[in-house]
N, C-alpha and C. Protein backbone atom coordinates (compact mmCIF):
# COMPACT_ATOMS: atom_id res chain seq x y z
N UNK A 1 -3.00 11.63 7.05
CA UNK A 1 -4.18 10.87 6.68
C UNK A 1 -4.40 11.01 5.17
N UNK A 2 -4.28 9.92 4.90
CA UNK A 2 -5.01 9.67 3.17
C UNK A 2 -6.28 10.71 2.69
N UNK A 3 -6.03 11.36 1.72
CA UNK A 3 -7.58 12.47 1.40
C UNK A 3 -8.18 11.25 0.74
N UNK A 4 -9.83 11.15 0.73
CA UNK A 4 -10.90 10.27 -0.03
C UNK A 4 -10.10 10.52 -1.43
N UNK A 5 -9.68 12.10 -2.12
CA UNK A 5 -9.36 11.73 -3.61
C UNK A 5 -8.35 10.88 -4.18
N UNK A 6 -7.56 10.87 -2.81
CA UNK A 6 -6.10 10.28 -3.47
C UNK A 6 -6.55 9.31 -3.16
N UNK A 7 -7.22 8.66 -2.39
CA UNK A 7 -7.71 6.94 -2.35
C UNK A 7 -8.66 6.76 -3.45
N UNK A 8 -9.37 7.60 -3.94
CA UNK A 8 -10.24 7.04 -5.40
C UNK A 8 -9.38 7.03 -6.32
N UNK A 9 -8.15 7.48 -6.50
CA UNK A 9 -7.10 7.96 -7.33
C UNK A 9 -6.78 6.66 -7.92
N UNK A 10 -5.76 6.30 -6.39
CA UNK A 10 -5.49 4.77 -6.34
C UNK A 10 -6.33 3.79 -6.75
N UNK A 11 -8.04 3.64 -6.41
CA UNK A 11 -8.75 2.27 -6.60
C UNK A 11 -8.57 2.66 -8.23
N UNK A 12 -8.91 3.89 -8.64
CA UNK A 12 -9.17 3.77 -10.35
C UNK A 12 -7.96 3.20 -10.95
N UNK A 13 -7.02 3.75 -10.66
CA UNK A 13 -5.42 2.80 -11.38
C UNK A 13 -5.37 1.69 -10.99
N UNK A 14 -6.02 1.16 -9.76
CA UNK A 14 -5.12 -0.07 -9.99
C UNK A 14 -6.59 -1.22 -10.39
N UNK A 15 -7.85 -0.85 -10.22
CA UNK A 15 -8.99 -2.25 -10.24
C UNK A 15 -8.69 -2.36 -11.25
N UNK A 16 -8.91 -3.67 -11.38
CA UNK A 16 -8.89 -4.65 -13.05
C UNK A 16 -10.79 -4.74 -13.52
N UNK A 17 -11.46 -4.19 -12.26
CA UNK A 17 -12.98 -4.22 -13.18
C UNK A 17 -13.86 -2.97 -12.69
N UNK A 18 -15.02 -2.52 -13.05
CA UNK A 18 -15.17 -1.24 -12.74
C UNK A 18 -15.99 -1.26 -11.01
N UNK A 19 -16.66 -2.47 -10.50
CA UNK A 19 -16.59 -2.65 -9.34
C UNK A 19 -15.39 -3.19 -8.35
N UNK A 20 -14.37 -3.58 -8.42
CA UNK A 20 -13.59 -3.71 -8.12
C UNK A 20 -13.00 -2.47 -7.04
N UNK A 21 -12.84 -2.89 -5.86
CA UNK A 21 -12.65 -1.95 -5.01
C UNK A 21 -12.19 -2.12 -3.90
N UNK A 22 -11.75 -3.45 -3.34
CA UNK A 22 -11.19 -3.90 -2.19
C UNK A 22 -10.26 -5.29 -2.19
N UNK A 23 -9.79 -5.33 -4.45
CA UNK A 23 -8.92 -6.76 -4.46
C UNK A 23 -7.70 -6.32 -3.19
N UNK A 24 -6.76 -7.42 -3.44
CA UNK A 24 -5.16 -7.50 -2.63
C UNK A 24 -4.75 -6.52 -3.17
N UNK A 25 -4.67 -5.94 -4.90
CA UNK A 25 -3.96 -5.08 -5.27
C UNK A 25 -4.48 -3.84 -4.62
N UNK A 26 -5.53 -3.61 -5.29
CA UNK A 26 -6.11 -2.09 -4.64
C UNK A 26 -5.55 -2.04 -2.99
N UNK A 27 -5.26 -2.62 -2.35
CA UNK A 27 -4.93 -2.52 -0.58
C UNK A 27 -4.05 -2.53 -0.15
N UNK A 28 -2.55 -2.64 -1.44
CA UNK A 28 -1.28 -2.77 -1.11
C UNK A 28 -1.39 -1.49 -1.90
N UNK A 29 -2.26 -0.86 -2.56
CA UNK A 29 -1.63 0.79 -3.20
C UNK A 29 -1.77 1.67 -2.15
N UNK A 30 -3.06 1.20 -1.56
CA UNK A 30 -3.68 2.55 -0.50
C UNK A 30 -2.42 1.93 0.58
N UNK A 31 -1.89 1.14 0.97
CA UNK A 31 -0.99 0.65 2.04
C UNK A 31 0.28 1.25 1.82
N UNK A 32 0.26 1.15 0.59
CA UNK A 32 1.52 2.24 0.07
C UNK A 32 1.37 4.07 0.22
N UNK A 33 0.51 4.31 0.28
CA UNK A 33 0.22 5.80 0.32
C UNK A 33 0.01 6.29 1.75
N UNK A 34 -0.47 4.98 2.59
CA UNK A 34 -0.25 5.76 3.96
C UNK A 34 0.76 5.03 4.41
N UNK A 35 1.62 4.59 4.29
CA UNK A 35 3.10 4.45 4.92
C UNK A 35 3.90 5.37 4.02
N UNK A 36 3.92 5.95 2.93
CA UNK A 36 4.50 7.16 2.65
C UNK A 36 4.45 8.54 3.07
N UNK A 37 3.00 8.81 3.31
CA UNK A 37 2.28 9.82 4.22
C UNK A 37 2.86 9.47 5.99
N UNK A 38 3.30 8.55 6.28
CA UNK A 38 3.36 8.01 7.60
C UNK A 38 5.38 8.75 8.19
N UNK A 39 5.56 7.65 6.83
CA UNK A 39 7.41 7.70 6.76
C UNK A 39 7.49 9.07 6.78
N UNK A 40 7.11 10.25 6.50
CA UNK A 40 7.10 12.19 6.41
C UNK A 40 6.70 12.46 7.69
N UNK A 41 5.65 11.76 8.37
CA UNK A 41 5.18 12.51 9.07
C UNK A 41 5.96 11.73 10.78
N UNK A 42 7.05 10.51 10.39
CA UNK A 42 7.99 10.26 11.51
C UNK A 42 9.35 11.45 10.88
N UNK A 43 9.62 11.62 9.91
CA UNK A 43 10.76 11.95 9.72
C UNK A 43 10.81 13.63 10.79
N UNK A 44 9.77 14.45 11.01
CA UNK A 44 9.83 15.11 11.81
C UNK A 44 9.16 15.17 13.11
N UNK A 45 8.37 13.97 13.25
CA UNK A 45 8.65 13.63 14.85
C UNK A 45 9.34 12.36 14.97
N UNK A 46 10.38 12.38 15.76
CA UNK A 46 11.07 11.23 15.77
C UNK A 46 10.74 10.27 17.15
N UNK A 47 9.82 10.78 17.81
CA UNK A 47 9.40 10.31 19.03
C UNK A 47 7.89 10.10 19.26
N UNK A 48 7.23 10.30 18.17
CA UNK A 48 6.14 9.34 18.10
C UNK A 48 6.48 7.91 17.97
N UNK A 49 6.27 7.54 18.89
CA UNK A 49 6.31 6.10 18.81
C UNK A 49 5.15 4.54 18.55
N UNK A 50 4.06 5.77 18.68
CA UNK A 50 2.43 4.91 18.30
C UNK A 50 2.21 5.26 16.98
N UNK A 51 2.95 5.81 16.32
CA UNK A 51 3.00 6.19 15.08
C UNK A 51 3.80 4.95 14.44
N UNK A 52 4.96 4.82 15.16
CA UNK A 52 5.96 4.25 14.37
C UNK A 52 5.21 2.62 14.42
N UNK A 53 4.50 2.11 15.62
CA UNK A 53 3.94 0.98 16.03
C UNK A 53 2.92 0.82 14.57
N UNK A 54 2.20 2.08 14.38
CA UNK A 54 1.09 1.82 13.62
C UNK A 54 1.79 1.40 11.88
N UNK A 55 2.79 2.27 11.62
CA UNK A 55 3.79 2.11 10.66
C UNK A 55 4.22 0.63 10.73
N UNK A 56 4.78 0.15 11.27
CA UNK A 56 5.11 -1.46 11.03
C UNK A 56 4.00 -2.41 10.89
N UNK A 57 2.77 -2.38 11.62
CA UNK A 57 1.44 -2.69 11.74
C UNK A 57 1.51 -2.62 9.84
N UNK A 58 1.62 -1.61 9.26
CA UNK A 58 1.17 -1.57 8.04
C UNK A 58 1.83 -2.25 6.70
N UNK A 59 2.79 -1.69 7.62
CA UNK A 59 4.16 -2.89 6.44
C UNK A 59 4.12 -4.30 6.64
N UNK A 60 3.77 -4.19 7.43
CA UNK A 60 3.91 -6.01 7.95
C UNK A 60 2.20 -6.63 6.84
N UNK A 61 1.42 -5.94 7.13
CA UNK A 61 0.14 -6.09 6.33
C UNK A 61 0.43 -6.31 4.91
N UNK A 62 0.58 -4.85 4.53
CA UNK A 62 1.40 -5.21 3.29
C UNK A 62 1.82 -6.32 2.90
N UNK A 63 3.19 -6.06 3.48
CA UNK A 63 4.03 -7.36 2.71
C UNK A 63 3.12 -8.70 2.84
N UNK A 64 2.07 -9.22 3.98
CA UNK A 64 1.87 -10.02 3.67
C UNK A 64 0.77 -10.33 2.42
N UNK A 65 0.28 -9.14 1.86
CA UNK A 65 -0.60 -8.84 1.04
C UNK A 65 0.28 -9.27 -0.38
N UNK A 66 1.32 -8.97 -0.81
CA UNK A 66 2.33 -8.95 -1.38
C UNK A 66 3.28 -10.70 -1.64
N UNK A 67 2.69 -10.91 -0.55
CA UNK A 67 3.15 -12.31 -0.63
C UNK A 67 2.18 -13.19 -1.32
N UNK A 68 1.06 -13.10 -0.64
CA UNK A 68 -0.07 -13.45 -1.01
C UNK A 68 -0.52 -13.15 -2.82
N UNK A 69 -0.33 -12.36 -3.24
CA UNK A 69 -0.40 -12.26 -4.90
C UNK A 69 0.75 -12.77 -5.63
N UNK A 70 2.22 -12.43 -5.03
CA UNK A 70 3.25 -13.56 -5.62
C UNK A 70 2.66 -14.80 -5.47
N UNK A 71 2.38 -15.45 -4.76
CA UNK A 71 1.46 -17.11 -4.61
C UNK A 71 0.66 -17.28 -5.58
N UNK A 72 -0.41 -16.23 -5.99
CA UNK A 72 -1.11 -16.81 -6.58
C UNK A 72 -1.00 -16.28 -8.11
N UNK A 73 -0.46 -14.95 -8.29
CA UNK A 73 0.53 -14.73 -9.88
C UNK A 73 0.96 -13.59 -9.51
N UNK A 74 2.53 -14.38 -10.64
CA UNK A 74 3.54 -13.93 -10.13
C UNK A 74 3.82 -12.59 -10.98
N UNK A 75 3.58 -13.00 -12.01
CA UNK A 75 3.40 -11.75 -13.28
C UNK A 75 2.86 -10.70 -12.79
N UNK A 76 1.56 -10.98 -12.45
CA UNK A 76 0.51 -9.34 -11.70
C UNK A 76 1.40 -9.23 -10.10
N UNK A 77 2.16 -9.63 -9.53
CA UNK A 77 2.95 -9.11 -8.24
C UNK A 77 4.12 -8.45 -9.14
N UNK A 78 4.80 -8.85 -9.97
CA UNK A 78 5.79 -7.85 -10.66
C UNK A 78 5.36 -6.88 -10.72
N UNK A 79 4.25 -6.90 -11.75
CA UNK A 79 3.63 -5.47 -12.25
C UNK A 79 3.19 -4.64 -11.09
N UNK A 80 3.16 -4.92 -10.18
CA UNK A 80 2.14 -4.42 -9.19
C UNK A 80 3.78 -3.87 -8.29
N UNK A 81 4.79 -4.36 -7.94
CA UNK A 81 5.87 -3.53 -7.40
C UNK A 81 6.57 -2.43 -8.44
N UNK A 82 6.52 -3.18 -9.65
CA UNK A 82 7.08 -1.91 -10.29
C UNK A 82 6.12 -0.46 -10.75
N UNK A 83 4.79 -0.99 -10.73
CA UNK A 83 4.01 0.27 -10.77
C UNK A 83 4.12 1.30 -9.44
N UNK A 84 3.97 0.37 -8.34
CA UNK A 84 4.05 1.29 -7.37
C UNK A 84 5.21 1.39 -6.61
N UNK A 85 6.70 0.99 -7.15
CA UNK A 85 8.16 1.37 -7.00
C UNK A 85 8.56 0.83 -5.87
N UNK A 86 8.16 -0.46 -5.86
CA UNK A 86 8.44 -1.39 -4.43
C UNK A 86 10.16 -1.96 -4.90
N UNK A 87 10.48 -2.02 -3.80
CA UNK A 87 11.45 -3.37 -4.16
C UNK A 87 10.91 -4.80 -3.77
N UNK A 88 11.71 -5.80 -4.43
CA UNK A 88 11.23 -6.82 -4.58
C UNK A 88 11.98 -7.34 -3.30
């Protein structure tokens, strides 16, 4: 589970204004931090399987989050995989 700090961590790097707190970007960082936290915590159970359900659930979100800002600029979806070390 995500700690509250590392999710304020994330909204402060990535909002573009100081209320800013729930754009597409900010929700593909925190989406990124618990499918990293997620991907560790299958690598030693390999038989959670409502885990792994909830894991695709998230990627699938993601990416469509990800799609959705390539659509509408393409420049801030670059910046936004290479800050947070996506592939394209």
């Amino acid at each position: 589970m995500i700690t509250s700090e590392k999710k304020q961590a994330i909204i402060a790097d990535l909002q573009e204004s100081k209320k800013d707190s729930g754009s597409a970007t900010i929700q593909v960082g925190v989406l990124t931090e618990r499918i990293k936290e997620l991907t560790e915590h299958l690598k030693l159970n390999k038989h959670d399987y409502a885990a792994r359900r909830g894991l695709l659930q998230m990627v699938g979100r993601r990416r469509r989050l990800l799609k959705y800002i390539a659509d509408k600029d393409s420049q801030a979806y670059l910046d936004l995989i290479k800050k947070l070390g996506l592939r394209r």
